[in-house]
PDB file of N, CA and C in Angstrom:
ATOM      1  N   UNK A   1      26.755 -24.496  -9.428  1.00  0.00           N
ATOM      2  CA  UNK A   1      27.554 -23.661  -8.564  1.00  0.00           C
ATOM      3  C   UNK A   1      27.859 -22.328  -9.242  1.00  0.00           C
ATOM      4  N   UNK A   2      28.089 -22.340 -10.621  1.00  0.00           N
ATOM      5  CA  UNK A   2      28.477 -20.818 -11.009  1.00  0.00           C
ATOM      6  C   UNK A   2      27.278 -20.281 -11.189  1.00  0.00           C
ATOM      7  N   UNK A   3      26.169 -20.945 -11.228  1.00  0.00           N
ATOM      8  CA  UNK A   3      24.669 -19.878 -11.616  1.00  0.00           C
ATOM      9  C   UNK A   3      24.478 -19.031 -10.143  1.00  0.00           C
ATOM     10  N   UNK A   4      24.784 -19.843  -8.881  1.00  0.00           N
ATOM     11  CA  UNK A   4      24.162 -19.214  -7.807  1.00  0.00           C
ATOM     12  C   UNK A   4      24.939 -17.906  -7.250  1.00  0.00           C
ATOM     13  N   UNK A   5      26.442 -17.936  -8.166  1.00  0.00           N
ATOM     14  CA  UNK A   5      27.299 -17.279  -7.600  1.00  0.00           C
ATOM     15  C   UNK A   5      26.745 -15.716  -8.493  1.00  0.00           C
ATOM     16  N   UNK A   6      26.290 -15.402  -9.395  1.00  0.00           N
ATOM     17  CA  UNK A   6      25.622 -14.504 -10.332  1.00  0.00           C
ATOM     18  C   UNK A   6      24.809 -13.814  -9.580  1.00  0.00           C
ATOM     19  N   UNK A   7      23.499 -15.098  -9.058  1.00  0.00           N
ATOM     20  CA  UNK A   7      22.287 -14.289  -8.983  1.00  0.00           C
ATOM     21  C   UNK A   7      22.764 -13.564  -7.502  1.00  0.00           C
ATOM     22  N   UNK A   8      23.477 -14.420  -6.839  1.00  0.00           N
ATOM     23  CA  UNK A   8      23.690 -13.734  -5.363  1.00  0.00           C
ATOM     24  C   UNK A   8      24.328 -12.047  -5.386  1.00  0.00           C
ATOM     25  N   UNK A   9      25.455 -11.883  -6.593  1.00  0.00           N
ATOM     26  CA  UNK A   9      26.463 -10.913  -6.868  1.00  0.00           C
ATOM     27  C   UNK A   9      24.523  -9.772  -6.887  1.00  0.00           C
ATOM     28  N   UNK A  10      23.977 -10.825  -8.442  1.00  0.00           N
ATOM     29  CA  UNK A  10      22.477  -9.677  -8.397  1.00  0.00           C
ATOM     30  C   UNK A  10      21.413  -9.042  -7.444  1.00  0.00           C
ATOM     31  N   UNK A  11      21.461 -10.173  -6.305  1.00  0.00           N
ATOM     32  CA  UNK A  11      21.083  -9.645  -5.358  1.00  0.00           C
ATOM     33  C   UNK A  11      21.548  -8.817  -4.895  1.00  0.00           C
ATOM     34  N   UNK A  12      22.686  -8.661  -4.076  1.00  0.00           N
ATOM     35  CA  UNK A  12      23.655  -7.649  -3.356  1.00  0.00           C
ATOM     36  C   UNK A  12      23.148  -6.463  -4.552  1.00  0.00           C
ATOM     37  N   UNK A  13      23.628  -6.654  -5.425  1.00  0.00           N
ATOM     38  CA  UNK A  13      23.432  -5.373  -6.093  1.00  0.00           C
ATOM     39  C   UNK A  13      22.324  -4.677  -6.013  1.00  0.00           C
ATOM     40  N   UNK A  14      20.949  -5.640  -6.554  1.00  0.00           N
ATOM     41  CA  UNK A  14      19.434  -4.865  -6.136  1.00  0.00           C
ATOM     42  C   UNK A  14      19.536  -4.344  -4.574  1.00  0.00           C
ATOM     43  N   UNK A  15      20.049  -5.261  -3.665  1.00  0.00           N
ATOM     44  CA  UNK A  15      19.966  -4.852  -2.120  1.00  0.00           C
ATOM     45  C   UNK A  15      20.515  -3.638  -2.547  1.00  0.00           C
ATOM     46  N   UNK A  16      21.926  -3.400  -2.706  1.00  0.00           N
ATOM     47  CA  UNK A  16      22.375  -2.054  -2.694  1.00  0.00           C
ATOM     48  C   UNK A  16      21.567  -0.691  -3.589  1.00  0.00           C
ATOM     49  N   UNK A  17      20.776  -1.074  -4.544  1.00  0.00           N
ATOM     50  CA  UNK A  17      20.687  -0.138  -5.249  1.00  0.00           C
ATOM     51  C   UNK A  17      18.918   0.373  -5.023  1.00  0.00           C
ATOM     52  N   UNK A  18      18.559  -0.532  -4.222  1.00  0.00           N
ATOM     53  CA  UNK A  18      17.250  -0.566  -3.337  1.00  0.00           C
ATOM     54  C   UNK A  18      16.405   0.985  -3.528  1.00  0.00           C
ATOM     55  N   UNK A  19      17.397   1.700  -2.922  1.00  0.00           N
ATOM     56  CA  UNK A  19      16.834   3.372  -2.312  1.00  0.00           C
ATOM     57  C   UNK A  19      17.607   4.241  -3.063  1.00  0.00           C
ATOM     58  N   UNK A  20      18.165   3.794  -4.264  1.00  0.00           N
ATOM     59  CA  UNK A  20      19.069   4.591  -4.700  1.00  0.00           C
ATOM     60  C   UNK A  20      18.869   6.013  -5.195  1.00  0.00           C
ATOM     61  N   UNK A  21      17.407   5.633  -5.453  1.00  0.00           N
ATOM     62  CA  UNK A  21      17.004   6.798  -6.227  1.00  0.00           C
ATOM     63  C   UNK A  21      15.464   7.316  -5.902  1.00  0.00           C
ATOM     64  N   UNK A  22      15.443   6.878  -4.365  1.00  0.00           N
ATOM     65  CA  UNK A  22      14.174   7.021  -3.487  1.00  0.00           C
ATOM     66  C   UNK A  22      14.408   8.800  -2.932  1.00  0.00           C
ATOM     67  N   UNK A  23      13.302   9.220  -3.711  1.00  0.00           N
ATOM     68  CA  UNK A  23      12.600  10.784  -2.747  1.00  0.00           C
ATOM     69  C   UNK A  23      12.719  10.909  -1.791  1.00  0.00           C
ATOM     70  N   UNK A  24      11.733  10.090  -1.245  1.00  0.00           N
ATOM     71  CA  UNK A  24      11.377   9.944   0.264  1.00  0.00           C
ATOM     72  C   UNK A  24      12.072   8.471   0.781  1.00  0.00           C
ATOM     73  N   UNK A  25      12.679   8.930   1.923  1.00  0.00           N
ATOM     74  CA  UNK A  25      13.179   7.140   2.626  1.00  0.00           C
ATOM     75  C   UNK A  25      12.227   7.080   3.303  1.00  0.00           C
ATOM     76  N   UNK A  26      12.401   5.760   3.610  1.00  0.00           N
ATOM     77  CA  UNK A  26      11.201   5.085   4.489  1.00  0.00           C
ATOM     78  C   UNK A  26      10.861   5.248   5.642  1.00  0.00           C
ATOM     79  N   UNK A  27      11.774   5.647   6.236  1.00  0.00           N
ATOM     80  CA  UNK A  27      11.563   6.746   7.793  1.00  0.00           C
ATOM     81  C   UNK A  27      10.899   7.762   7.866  1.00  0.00           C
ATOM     82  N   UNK A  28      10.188   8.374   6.731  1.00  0.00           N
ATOM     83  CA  UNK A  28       9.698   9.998   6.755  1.00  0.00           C
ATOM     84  C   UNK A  28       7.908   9.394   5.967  1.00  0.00           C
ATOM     85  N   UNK A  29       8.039   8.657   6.751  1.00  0.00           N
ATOM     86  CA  UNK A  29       6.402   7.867   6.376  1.00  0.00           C
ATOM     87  C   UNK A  29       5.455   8.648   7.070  1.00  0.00           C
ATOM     88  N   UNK A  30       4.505   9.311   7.222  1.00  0.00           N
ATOM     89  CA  UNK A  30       3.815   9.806   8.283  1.00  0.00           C
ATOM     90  C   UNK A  30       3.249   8.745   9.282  1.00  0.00           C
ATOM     91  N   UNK A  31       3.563   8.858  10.393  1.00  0.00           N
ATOM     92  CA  UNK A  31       3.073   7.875  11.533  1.00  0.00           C
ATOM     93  C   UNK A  31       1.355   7.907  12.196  1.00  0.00           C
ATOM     94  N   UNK A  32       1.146   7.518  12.931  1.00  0.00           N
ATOM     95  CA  UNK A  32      -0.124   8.055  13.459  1.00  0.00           C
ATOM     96  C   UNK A  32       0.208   8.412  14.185  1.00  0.00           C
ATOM     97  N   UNK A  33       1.212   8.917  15.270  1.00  0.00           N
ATOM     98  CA  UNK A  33       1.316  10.176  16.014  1.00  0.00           C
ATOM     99  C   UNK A  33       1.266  11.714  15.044  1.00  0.00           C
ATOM    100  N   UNK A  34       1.843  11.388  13.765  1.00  0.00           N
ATOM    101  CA  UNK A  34       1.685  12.213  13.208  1.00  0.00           C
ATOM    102  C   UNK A  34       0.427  13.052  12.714  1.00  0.00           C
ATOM    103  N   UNK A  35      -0.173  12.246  12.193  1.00  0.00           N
ATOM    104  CA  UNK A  35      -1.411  11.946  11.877  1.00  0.00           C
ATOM    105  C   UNK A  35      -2.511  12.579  12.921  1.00  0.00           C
ATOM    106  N   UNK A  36      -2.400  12.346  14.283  1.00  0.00           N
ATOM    107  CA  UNK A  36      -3.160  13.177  15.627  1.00  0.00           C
ATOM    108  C   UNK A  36      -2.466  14.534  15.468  1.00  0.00           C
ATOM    109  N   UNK A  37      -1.389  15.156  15.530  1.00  0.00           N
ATOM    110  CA  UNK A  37      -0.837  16.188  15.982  1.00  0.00           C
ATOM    111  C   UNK A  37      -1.607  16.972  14.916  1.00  0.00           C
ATOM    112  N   UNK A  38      -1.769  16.380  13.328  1.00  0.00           N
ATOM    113  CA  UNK A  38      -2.228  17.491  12.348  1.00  0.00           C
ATOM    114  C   UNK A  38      -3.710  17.580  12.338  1.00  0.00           C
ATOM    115  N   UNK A  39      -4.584  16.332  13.056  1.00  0.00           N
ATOM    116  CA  UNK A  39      -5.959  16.531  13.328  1.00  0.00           C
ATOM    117  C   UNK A  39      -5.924  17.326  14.643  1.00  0.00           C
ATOM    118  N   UNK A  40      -5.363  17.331  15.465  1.00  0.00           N
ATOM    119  CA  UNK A  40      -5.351  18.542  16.600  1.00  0.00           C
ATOM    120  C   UNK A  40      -5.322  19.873  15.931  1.00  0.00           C
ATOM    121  N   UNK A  41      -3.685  20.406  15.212  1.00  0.00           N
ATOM    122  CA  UNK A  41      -3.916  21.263  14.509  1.00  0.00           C
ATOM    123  C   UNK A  41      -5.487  21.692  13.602  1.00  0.00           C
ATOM    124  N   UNK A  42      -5.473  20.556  12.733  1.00  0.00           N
ATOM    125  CA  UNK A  42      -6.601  21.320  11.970  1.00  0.00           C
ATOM    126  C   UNK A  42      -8.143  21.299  12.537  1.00  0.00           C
ATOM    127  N   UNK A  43      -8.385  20.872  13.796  1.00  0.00           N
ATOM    128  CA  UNK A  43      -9.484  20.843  14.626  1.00  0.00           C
ATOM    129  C   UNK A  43      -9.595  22.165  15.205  1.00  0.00           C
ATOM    130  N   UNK A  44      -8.490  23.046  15.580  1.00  0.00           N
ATOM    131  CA  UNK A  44      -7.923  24.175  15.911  1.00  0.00           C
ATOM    132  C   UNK A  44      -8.417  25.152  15.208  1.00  0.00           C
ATOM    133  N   UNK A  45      -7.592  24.740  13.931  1.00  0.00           N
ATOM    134  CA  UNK A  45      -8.278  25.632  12.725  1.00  0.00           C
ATOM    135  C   UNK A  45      -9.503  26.135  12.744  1.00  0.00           C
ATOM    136  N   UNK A  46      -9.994  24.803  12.168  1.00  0.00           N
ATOM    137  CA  UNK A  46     -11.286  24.629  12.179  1.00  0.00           C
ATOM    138  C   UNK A  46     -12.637  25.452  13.023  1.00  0.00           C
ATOM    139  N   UNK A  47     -11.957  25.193  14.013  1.00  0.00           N
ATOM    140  CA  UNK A  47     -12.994  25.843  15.258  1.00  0.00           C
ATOM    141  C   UNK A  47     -12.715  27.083  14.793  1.00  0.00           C
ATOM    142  N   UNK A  48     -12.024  28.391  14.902  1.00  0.00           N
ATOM    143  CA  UNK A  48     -11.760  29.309  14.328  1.00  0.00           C
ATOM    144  C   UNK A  48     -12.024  30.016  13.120  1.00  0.00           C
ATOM    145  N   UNK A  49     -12.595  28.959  12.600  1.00  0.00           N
ATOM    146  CA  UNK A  49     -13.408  29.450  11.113  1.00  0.00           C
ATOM    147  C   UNK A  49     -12.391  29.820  10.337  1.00  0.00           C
ATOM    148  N   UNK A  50     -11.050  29.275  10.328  1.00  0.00           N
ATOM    149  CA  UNK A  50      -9.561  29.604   9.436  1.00  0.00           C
ATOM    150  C   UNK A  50      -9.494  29.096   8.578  1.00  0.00           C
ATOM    151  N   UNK A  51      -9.938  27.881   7.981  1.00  0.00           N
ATOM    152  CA  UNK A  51      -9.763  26.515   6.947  1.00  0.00           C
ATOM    153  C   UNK A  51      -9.135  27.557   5.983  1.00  0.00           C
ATOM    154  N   UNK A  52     -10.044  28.306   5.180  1.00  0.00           N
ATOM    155  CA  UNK A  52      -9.622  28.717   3.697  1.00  0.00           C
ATOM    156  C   UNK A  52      -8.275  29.155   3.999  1.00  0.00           C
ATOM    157  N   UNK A  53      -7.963  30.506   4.831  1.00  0.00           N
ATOM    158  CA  UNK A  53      -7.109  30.995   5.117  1.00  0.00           C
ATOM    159  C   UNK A  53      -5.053  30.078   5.305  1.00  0.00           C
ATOM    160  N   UNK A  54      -5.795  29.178   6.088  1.00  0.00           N
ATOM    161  CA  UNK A  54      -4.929  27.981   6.079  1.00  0.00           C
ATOM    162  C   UNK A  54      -4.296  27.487   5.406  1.00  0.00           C
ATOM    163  N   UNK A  55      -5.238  26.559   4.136  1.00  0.00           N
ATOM    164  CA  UNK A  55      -4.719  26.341   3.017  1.00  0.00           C
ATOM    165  C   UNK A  55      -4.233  27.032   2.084  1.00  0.00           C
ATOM    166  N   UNK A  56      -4.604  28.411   2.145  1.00  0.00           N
ATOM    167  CA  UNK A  56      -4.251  29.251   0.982  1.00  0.00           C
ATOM    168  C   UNK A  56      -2.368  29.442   1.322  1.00  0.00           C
ATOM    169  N   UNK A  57      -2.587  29.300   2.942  1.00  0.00           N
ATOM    170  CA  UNK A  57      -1.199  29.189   3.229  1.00  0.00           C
ATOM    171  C   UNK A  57      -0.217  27.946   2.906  1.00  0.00           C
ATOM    172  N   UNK A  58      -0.896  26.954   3.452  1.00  0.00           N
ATOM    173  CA  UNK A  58      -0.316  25.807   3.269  1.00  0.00           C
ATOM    174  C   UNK A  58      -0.246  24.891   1.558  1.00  0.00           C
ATOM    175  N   UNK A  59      -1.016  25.520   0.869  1.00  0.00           N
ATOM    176  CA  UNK A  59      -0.699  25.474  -0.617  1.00  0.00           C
ATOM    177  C   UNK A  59       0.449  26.576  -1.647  1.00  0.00           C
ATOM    178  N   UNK A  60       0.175  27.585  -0.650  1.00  0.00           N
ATOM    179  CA  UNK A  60       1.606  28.662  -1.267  1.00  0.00           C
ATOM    180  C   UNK A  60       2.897  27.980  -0.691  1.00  0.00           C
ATOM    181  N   UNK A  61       2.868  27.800   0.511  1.00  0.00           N
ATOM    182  CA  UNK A  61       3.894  27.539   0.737  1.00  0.00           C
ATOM    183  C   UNK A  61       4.536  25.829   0.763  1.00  0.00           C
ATOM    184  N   UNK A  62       4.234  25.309   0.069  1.00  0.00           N
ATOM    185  CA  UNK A  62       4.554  23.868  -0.014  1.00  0.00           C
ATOM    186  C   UNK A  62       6.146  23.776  -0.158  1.00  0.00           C
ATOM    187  N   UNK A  63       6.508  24.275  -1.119  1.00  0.00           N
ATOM    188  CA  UNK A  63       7.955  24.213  -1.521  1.00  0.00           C
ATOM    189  C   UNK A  63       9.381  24.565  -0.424  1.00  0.00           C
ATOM    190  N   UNK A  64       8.684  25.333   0.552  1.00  0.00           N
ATOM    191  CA  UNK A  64       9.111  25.826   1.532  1.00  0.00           C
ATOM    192  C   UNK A  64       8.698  24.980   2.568  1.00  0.00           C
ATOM    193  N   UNK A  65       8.171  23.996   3.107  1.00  0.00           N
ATOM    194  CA  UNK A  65       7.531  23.306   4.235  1.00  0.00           C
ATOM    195  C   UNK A  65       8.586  23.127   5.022  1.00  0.00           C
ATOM    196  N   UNK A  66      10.114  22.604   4.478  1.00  0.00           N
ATOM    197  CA  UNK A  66      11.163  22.699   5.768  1.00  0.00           C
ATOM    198  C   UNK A  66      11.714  23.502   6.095  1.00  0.00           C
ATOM    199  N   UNK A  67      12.421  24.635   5.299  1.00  0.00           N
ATOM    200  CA  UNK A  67      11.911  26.037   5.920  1.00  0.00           C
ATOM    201  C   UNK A  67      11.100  26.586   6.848  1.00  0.00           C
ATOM    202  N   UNK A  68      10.132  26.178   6.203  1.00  0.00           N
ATOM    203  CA  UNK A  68       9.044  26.743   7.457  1.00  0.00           C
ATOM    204  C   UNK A  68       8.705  25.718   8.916  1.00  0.00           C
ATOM    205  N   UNK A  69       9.475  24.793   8.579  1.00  0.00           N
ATOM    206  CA  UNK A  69       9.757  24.039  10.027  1.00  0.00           C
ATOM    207  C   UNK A  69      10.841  24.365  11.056  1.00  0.00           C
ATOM    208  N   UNK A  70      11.420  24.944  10.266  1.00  0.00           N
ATOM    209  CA  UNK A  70      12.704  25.533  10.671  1.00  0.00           C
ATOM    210  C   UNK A  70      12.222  26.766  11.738  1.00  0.00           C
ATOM    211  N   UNK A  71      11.183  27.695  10.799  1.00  0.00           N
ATOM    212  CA  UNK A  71      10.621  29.082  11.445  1.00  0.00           C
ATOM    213  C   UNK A  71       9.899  28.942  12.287  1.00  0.00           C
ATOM    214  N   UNK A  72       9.255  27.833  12.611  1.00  0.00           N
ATOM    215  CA  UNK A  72       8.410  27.136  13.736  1.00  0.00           C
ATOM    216  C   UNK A  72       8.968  26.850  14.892  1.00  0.00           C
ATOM    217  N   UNK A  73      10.800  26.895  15.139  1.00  0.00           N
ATOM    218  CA  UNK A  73      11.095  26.820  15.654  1.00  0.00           C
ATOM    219  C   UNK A  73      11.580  27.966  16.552  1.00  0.00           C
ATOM    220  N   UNK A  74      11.253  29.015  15.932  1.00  0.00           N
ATOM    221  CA  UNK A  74      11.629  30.658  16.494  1.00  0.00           C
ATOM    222  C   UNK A  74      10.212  30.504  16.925  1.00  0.00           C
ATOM    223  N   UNK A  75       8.818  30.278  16.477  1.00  0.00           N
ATOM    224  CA  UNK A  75       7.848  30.419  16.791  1.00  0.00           C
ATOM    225  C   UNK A  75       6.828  29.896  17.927  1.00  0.00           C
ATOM    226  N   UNK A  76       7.730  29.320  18.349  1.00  0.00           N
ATOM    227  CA  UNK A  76       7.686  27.923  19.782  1.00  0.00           C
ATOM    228  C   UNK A  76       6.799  28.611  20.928  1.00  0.00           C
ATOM    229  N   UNK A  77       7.181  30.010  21.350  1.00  0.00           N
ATOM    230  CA  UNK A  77       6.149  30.458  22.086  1.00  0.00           C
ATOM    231  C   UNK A  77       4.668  30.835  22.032  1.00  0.00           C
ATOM    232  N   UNK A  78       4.805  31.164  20.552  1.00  0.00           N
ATOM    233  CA  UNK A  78       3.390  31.071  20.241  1.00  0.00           C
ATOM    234  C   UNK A  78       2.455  29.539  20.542  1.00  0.00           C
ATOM    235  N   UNK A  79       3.289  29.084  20.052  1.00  0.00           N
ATOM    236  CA  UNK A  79       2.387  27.625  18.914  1.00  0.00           C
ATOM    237  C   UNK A  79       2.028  26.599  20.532  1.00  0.00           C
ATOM    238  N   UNK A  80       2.322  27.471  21.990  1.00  0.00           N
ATOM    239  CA  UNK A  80       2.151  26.809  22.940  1.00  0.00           C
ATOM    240  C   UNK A  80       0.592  26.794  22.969  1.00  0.00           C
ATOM    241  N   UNK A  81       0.127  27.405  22.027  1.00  0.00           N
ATOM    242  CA  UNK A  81      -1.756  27.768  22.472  1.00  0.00           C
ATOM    243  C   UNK A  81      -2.518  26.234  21.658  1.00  0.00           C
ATOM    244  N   UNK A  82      -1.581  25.492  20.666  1.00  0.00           N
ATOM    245  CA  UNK A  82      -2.134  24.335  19.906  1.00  0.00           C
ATOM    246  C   UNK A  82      -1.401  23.047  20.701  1.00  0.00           C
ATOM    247  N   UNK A  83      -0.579  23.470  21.148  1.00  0.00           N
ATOM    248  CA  UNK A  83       0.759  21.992  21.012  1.00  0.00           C
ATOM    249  C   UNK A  83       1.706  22.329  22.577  1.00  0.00           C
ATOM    250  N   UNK A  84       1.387  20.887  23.123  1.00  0.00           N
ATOM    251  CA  UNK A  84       2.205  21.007  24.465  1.00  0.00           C
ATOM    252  C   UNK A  84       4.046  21.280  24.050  1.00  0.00           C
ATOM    253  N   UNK A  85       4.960  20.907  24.977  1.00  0.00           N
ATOM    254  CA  UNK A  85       6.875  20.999  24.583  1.00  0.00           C
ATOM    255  C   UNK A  85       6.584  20.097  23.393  1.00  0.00           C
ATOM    256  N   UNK A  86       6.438  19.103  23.686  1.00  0.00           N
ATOM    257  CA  UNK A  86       6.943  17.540  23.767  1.00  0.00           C
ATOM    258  C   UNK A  86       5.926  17.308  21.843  1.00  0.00           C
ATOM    259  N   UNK A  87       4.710  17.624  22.475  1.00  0.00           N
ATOM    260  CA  UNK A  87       3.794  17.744  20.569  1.00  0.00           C
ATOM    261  C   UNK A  87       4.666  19.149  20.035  1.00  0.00           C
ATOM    262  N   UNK A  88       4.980  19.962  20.194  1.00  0.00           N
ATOM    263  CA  UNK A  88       5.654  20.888  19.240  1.00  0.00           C
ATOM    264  C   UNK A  88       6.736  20.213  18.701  1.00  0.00           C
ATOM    265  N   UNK A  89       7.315  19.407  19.283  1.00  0.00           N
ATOM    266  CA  UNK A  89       8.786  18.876  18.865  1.00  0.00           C
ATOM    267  C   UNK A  89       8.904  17.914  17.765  1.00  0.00           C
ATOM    268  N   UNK A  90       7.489  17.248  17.713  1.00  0.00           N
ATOM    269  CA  UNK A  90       7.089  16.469  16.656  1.00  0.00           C
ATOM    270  C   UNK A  90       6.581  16.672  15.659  1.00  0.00           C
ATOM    271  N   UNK A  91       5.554  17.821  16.090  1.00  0.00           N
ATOM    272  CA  UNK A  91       5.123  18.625  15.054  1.00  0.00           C
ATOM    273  C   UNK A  91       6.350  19.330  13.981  1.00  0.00           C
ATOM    274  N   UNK A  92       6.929  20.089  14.397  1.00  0.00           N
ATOM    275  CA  UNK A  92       8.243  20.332  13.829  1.00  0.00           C
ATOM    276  C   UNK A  92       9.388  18.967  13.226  1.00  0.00           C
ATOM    277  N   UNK A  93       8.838  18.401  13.725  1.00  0.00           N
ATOM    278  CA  UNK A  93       9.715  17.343  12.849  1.00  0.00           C
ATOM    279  C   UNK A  93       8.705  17.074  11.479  1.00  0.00           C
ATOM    280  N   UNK A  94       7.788  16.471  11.675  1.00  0.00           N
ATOM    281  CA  UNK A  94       6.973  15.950  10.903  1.00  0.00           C
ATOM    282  C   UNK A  94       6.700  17.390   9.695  1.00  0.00           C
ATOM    283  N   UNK A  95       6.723  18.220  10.020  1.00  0.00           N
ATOM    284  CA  UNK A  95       6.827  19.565   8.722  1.00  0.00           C
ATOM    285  C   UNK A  95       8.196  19.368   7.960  1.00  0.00           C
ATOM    286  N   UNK A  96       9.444  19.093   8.292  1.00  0.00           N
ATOM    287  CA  UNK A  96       9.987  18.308   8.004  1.00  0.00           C
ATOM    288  C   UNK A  96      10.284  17.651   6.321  1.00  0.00           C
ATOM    289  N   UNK A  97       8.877  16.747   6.889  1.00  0.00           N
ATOM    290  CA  UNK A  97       8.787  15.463   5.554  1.00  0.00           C
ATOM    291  C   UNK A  97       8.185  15.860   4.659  1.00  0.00           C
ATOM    292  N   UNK A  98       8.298  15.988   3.441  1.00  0.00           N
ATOM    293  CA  UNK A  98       7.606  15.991   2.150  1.00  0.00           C
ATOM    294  C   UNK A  98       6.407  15.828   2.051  1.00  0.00           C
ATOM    295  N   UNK A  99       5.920  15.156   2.319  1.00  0.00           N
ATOM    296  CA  UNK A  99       4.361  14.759   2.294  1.00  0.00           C
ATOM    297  C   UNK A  99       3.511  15.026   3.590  1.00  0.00           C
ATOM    298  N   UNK A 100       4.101  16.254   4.651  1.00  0.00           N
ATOM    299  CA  UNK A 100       3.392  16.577   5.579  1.00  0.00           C
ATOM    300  C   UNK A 100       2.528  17.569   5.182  1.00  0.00           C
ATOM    301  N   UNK A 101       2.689  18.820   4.126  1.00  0.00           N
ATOM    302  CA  UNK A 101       1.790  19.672   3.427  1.00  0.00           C
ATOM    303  C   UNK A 101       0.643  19.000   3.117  1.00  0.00           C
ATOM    304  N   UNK A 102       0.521  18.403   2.069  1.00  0.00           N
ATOM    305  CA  UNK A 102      -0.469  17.437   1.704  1.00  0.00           C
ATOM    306  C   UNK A 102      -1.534  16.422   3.092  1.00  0.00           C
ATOM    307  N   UNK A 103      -0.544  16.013   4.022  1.00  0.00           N
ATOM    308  CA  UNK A 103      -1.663  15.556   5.148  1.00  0.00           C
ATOM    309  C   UNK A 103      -2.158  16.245   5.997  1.00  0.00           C
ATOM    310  N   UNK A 104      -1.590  17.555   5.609  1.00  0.00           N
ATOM    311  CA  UNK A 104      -2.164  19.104   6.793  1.00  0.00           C
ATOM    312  C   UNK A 104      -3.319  19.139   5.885  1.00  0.00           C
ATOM    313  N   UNK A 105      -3.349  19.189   4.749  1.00  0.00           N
ATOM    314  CA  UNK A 105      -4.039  19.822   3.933  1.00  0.00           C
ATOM    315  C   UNK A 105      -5.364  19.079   3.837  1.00  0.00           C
ATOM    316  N   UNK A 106      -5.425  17.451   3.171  1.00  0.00           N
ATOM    317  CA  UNK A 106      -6.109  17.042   3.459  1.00  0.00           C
ATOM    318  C   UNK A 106      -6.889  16.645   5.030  1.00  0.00           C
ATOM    319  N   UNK A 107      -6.010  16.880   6.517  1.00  0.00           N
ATOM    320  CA  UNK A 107      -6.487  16.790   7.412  1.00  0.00           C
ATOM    321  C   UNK A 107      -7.916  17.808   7.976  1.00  0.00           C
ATOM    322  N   UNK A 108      -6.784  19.059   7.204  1.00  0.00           N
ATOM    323  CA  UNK A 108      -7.882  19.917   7.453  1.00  0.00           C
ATOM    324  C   UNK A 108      -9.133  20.190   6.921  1.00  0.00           C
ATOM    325  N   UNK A 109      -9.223  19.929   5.736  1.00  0.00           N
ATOM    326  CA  UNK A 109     -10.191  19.665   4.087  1.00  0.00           C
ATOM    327  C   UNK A 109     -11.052  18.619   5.005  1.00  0.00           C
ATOM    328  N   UNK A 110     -11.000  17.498   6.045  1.00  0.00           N
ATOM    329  CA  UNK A 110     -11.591  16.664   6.607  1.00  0.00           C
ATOM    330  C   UNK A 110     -12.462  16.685   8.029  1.00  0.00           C
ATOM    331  N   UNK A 111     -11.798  17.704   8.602  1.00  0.00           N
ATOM    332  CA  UNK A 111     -12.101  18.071   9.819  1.00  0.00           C
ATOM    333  C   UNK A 111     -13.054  19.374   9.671  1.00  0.00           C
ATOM    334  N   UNK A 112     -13.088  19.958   8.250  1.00  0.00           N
ATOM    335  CA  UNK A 112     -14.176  20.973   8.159  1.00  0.00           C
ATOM    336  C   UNK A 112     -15.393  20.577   7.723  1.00  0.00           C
ATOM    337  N   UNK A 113     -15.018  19.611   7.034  1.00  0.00           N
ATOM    338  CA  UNK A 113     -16.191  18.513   6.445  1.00  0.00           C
ATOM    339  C   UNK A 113     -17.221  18.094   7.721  1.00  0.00           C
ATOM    340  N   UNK A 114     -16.352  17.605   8.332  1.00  0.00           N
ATOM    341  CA  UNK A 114     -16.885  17.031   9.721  1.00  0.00           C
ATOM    342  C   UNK A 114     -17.496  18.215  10.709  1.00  0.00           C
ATOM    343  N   UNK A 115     -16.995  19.371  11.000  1.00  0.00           N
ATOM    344  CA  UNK A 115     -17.422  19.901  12.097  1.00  0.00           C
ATOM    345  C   UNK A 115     -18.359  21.092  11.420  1.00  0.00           C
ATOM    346  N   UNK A 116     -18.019  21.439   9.924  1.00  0.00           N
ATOM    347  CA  UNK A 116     -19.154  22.221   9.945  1.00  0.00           C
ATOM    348  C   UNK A 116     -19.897  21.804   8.696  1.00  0.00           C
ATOM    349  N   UNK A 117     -20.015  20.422   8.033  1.00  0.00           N
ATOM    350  CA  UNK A 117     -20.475  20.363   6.929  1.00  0.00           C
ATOM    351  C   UNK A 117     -21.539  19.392   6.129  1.00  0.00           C
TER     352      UNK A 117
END
């Protein structure tokens, strides 16, 4: 009886201390809706013959990615030529997450491969 009363206290504790010191929480996972919106985007690109241009952007500006989700949101009338209301809204979320630079990046690095390479 007193051993189980320990490990349980240890549990609770690991439970609590779980995410304590987590980067990223587990909600900011990229989804596969996500995942389409940035192969739309970089299919976009792509067609346009932009890739380099792109990345040169989307590698300067990494540090800034929620920031610049933020500015995407002044930019809403434009960005109607890639992304319906409803995909802009996600799109802008998903810039957002930490690790959305990196799946723009590689999305697009993939989709040039594919369409012109």
């Amino acid at each position: 009886m007193g051993t189980s009363r320990p490990a349980s206290r240890m549990q609770r504790l690991r439970t609590w201390c779980e995410h304590a010191f987590a980067v990223n929480p587990p909600e900011s996972r990229i989804s596969e809706e996500e995942r389409a919106l940035a192969a739309k985007m970089a299919e976009f690109v792509v067609r346009r013959q932009m890739t380099t241009p792109a990345l040169m952007v989307l590698e300067a500006g990494r540090p800034f990615n929620f920031i610049g989700s933020q500015f995407l949101a002044f930019l809403s009338p434009f960005v109607t030529l890639i992304f319906s209301g409803a995909e802009y809204g996600r799109f802008v979320r998903f810039l957002e997450k930490r690790q959305s630079v990196q799946t723009l990046i590689d999305t697009l690095v993939e989709a040039e491969n594919r369409l012109n390479g």
